[in-house]
PDB file of N, CA and C in Angstrom:
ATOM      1  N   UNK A   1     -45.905  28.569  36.348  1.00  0.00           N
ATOM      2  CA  UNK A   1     -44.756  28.367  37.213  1.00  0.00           C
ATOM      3  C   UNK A   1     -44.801  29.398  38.337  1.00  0.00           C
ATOM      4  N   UNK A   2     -44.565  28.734  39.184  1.00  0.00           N
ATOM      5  CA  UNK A   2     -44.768  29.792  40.720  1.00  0.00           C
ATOM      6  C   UNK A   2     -43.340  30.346  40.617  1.00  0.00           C
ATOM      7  N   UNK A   3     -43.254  32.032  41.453  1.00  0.00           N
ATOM      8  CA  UNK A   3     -42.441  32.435  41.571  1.00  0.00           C
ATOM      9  C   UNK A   3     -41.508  32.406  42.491  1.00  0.00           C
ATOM     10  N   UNK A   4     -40.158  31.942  43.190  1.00  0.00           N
ATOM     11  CA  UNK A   4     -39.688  31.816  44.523  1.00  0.00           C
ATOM     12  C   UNK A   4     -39.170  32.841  45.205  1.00  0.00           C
ATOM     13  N   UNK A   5     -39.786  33.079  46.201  1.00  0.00           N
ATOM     14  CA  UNK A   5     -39.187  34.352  46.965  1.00  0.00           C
ATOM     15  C   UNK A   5     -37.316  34.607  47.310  1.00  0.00           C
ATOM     16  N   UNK A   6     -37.120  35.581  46.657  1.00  0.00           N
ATOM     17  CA  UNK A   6     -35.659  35.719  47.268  1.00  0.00           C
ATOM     18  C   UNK A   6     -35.288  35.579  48.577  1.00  0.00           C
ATOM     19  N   UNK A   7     -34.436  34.964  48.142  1.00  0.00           N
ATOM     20  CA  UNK A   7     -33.781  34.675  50.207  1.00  0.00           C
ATOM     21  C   UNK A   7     -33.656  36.207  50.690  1.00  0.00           C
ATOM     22  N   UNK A   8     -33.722  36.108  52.290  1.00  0.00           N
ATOM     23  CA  UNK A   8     -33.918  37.486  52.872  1.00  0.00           C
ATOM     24  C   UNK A   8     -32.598  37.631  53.163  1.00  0.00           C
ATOM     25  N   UNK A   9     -31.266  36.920  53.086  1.00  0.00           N
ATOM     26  CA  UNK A   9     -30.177  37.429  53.517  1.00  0.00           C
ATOM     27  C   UNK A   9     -29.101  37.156  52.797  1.00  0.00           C
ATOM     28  N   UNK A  10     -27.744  37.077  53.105  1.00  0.00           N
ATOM     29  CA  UNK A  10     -26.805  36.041  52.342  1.00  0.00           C
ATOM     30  C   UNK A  10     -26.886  34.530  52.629  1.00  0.00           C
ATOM     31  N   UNK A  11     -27.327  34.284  54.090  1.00  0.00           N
ATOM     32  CA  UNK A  11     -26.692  33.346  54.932  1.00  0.00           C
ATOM     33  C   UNK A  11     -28.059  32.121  54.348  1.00  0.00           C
ATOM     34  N   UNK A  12     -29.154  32.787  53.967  1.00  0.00           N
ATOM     35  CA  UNK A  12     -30.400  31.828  53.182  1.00  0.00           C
ATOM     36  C   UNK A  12     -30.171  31.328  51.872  1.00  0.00           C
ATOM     37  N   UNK A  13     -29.606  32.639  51.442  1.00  0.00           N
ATOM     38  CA  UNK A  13     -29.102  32.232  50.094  1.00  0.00           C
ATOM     39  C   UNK A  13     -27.801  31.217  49.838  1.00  0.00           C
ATOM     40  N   UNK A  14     -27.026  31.226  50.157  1.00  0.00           N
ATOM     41  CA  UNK A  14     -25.811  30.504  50.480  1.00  0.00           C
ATOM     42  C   UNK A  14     -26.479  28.815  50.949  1.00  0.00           C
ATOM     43  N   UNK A  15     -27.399  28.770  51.961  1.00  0.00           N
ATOM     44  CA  UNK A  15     -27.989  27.261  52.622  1.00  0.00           C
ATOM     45  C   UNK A  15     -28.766  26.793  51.268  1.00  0.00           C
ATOM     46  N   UNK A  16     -29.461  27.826  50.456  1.00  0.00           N
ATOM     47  CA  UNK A  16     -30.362  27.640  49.673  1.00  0.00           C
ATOM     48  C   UNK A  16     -29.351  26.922  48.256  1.00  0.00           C
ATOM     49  N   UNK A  17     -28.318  27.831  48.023  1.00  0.00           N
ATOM     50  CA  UNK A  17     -27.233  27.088  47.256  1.00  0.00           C
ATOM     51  C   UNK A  17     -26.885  25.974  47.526  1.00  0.00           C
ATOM     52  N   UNK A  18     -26.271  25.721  48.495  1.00  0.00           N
ATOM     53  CA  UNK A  18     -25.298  24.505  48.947  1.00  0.00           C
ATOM     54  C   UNK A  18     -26.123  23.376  48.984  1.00  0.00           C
ATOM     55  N   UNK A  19     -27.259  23.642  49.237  1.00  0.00           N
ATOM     56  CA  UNK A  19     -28.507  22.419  49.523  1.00  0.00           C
ATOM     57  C   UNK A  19     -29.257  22.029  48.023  1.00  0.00           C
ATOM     58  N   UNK A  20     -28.363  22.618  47.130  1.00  0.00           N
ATOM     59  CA  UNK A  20     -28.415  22.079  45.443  1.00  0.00           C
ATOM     60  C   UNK A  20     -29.866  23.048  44.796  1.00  0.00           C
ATOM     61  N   UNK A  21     -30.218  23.686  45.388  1.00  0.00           N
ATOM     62  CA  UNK A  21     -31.758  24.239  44.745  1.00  0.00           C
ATOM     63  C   UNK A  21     -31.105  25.309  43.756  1.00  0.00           C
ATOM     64  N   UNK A  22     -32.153  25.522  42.245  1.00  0.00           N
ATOM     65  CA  UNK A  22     -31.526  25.805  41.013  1.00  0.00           C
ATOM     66  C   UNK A  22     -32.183  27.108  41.305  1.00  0.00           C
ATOM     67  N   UNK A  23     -31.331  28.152  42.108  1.00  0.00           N
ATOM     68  CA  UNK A  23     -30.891  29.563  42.379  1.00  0.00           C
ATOM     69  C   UNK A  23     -31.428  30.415  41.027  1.00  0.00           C
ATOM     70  N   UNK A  24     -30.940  29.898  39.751  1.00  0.00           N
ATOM     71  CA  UNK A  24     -31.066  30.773  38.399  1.00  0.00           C
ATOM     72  C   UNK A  24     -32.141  31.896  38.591  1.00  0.00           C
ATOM     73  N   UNK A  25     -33.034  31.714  38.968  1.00  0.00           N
ATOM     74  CA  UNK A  25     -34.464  32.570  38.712  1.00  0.00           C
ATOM     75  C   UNK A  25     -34.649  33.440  39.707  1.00  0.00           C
ATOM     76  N   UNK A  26     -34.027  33.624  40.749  1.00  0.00           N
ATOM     77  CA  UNK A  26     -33.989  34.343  41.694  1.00  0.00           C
ATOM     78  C   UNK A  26     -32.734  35.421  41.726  1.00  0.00           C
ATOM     79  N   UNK A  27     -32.133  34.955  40.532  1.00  0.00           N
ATOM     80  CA  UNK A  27     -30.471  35.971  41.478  1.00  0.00           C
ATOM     81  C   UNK A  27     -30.556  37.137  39.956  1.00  0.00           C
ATOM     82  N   UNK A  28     -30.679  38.078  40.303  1.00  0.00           N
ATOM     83  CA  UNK A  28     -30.546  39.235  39.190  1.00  0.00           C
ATOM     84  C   UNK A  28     -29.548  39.455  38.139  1.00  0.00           C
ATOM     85  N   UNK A  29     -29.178  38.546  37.146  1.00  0.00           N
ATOM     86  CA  UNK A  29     -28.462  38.978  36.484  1.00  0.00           C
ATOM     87  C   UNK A  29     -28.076  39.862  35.263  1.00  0.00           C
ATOM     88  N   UNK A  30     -28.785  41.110  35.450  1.00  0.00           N
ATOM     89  CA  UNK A  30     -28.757  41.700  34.806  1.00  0.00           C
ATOM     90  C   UNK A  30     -27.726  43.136  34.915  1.00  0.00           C
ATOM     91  N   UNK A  31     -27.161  43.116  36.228  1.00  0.00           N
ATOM     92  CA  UNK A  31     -25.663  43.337  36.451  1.00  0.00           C
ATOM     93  C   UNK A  31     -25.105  42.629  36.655  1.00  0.00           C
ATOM     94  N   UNK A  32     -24.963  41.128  36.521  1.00  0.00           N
ATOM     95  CA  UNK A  32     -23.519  40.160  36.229  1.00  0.00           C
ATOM     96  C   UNK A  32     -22.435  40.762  35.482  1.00  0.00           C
ATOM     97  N   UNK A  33     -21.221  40.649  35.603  1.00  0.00           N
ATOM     98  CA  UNK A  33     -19.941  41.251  34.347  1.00  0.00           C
ATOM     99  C   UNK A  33     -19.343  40.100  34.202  1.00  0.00           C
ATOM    100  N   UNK A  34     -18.231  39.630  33.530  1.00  0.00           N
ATOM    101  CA  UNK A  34     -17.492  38.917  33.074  1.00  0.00           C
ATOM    102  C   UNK A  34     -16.295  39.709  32.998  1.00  0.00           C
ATOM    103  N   UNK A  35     -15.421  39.209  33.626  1.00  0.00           N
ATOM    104  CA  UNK A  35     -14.464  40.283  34.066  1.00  0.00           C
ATOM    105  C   UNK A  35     -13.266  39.404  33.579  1.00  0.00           C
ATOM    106  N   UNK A  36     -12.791  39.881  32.298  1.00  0.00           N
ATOM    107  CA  UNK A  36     -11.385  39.315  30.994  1.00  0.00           C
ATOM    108  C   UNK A  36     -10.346  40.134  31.709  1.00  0.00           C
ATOM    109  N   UNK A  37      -9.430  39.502  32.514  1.00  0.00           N
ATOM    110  CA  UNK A  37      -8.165  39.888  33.114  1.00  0.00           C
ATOM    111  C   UNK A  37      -6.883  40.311  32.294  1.00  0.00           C
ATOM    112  N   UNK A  38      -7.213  39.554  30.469  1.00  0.00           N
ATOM    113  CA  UNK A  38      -6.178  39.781  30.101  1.00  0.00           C
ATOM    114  C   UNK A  38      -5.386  38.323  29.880  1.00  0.00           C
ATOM    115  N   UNK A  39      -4.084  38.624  28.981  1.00  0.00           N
ATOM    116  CA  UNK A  39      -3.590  37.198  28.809  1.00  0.00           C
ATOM    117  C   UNK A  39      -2.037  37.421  29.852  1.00  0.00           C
ATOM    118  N   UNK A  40      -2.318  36.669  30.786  1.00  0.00           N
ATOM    119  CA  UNK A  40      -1.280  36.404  32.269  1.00  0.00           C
ATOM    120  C   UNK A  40       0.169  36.374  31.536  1.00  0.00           C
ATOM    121  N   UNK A  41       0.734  37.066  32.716  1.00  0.00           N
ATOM    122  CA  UNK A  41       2.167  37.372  32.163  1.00  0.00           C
ATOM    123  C   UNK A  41       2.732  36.621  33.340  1.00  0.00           C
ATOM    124  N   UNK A  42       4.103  35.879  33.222  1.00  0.00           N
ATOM    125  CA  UNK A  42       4.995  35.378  34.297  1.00  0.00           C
ATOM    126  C   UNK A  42       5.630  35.731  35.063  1.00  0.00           C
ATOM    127  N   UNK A  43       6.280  36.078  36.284  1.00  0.00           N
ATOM    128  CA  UNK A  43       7.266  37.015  36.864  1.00  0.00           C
ATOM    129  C   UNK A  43       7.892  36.372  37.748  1.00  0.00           C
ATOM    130  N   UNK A  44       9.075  36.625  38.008  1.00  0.00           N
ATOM    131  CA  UNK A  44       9.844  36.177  38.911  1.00  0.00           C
ATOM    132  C   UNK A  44      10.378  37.037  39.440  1.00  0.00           C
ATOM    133  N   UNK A  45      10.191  36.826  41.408  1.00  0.00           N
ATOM    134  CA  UNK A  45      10.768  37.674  42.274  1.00  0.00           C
ATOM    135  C   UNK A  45      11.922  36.463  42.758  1.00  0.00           C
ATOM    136  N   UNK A  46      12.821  37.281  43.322  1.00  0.00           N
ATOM    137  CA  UNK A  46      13.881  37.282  44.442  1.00  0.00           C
ATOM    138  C   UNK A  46      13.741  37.539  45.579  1.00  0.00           C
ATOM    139  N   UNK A  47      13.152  36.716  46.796  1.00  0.00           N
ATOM    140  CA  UNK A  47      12.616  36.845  47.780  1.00  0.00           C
ATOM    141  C   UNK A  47      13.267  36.318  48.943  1.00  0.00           C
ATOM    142  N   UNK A  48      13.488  37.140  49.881  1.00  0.00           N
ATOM    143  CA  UNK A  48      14.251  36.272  51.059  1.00  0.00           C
ATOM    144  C   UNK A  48      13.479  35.610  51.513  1.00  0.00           C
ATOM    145  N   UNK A  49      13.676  34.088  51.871  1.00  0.00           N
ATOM    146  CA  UNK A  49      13.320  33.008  52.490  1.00  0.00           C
ATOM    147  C   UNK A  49      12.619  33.490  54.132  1.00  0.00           C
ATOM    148  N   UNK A  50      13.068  34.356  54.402  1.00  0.00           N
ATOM    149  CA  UNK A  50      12.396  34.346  56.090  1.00  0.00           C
ATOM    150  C   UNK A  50      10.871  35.112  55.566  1.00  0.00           C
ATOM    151  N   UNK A  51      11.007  35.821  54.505  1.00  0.00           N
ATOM    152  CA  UNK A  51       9.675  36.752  53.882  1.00  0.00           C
ATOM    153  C   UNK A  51       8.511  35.539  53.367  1.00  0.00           C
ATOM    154  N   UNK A  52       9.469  34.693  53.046  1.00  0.00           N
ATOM    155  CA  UNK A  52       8.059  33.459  52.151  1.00  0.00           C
ATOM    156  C   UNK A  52       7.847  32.773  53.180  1.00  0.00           C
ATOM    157  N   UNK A  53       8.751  32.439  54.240  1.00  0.00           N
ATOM    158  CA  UNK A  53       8.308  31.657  55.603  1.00  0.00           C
ATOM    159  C   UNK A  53       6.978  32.370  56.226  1.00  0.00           C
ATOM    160  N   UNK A  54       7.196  33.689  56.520  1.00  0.00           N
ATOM    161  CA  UNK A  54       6.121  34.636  56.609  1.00  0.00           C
ATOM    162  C   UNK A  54       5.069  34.633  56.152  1.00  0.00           C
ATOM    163  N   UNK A  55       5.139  34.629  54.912  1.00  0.00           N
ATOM    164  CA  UNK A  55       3.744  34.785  53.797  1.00  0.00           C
ATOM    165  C   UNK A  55       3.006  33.229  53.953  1.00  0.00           C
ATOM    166  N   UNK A  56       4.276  32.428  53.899  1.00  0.00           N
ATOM    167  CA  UNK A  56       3.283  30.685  53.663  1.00  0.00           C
ATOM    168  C   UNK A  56       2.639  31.000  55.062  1.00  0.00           C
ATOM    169  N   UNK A  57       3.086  31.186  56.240  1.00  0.00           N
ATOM    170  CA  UNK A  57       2.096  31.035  57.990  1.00  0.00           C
ATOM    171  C   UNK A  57       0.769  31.730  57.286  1.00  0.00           C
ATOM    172  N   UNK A  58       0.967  32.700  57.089  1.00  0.00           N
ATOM    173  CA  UNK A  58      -0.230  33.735  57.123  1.00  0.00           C
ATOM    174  C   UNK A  58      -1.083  32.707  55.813  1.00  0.00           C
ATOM    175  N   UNK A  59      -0.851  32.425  54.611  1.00  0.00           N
ATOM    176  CA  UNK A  59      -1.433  31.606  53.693  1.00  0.00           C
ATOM    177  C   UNK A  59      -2.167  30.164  54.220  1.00  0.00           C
ATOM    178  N   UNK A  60      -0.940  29.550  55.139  1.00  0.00           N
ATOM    179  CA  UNK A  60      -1.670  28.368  55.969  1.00  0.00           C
ATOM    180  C   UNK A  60      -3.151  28.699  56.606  1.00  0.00           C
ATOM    181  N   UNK A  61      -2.952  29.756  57.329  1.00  0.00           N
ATOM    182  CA  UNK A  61      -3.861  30.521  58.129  1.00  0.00           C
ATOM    183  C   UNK A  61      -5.326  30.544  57.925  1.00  0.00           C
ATOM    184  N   UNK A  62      -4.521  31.174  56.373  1.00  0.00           N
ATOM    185  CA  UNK A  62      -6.392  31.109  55.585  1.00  0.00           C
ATOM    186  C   UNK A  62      -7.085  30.249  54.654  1.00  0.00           C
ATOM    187  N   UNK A  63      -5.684  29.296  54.295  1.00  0.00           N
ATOM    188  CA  UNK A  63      -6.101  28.152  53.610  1.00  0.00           C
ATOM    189  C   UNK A  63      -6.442  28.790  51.875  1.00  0.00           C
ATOM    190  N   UNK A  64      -5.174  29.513  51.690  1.00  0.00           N
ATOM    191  CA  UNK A  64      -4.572  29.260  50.406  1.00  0.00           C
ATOM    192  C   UNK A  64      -3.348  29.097  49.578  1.00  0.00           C
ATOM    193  N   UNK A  65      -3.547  29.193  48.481  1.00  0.00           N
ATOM    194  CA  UNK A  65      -1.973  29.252  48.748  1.00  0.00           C
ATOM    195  C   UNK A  65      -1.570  30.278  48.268  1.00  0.00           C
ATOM    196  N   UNK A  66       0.357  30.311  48.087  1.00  0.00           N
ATOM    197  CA  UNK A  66       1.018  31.262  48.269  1.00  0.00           C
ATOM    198  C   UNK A  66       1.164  32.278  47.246  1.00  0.00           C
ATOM    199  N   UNK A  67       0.644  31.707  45.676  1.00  0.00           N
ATOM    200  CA  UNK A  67       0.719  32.363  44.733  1.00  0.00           C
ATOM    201  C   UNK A  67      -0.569  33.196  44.508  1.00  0.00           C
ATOM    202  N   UNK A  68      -1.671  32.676  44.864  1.00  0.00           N
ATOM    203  CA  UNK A  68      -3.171  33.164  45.430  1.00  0.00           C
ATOM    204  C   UNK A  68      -2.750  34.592  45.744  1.00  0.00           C
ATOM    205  N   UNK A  69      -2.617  34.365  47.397  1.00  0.00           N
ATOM    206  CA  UNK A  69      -2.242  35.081  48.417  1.00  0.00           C
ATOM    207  C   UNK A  69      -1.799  36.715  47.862  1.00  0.00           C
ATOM    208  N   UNK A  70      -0.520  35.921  46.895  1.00  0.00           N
ATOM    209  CA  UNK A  70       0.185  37.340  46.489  1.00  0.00           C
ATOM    210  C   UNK A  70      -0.242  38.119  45.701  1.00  0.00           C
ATOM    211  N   UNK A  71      -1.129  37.353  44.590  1.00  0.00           N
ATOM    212  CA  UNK A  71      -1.921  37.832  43.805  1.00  0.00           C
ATOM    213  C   UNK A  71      -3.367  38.765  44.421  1.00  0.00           C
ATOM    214  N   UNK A  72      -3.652  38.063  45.148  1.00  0.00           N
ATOM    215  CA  UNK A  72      -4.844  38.982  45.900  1.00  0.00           C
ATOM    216  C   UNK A  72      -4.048  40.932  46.468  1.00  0.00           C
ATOM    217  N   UNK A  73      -2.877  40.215  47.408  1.00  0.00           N
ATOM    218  CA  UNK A  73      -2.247  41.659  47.709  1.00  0.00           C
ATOM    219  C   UNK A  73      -1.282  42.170  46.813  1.00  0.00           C
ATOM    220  N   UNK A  74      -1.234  42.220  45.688  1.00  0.00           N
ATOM    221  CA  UNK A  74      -0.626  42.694  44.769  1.00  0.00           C
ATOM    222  C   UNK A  74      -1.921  43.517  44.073  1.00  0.00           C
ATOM    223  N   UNK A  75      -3.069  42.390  43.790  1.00  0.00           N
ATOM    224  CA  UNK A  75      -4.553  43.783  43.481  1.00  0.00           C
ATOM    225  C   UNK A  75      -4.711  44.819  44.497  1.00  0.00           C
ATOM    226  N   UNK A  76      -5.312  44.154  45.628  1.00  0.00           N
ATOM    227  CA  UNK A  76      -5.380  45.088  46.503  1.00  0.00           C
ATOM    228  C   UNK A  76      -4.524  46.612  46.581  1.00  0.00           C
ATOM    229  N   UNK A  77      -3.409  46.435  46.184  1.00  0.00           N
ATOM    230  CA  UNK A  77      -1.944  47.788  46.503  1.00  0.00           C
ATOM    231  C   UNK A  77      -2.338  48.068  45.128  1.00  0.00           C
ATOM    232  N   UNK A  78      -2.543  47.870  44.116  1.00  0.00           N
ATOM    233  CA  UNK A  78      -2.804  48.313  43.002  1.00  0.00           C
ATOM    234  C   UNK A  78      -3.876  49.319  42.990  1.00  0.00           C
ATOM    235  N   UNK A  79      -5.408  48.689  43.387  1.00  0.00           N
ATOM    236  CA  UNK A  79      -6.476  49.457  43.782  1.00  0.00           C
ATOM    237  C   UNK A  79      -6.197  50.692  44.517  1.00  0.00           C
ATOM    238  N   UNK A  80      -5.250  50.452  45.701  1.00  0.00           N
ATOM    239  CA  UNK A  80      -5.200  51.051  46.730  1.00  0.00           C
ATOM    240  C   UNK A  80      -4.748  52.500  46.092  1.00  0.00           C
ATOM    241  N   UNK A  81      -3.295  52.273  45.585  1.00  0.00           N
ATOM    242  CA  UNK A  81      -2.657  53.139  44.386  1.00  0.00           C
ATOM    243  C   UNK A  81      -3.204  54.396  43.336  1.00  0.00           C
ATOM    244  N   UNK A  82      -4.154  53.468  42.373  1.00  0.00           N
ATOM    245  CA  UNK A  82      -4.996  54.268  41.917  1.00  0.00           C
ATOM    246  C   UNK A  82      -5.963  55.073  42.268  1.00  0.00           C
ATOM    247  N   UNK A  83      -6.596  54.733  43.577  1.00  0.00           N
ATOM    248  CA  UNK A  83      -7.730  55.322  44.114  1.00  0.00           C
ATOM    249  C   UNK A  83      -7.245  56.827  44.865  1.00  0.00           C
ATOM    250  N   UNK A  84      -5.139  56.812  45.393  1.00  0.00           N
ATOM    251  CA  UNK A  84      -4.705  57.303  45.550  1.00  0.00           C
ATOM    252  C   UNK A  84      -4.195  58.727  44.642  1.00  0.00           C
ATOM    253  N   UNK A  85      -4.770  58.244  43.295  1.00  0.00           N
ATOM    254  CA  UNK A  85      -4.313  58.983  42.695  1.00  0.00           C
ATOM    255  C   UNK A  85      -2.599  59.123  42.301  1.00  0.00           C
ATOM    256  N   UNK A  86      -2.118  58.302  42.722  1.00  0.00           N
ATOM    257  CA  UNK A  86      -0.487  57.794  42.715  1.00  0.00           C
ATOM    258  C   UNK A  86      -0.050  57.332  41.284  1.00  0.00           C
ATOM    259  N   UNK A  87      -0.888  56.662  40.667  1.00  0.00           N
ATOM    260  CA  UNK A  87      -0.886  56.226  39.284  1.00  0.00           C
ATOM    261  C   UNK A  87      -2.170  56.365  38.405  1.00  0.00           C
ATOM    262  N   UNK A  88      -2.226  56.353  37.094  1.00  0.00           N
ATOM    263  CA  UNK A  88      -3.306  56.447  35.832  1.00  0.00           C
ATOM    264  C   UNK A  88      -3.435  55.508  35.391  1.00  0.00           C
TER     265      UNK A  88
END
């Protein structure tokens, strides 16, 4: 079996994906993780309506949605936090 050269960039690799070719043998997984978040808890905010009008534009924007969205910047301030040394 011949060996296939790794794509030289992202943007090869990505054409090389999308165009269905079986990637497996080329991509290093020997730092892959599996990253267990935990079992999801529910929450409910109280949010003024002109704030979610806000958040949905910016969500339209990027083409997700709103619970996504919050979830992404809710990690983000979390990261941000700890790296701050603000919390343990």
């Amino acid at each position: 079996m011949t060996k296939r050269k790794r794509a030289k960039d992202t943007r090869e690799f990505d054409k090389r994906f999308d165009e269905g070719e079986d990637i497996h043998d080329i991509v290093d997984m020997s730092k892959a993780a599996i990253i267990h978040h935990g079992k999801k808890v529910r929450i409910t905010l109280d949010v003024a309506e002109s704030l979610v009008n806000e958040i949905d534009d910016i969500r339209k924007e990027i083409g997700v949605d709103r619970g996504a969205l919050i979830k992404i910047w809710l990690h983000e301030r979390v990261k941000k936090e700890k790296a701050a040394g603000t919390v343990s």
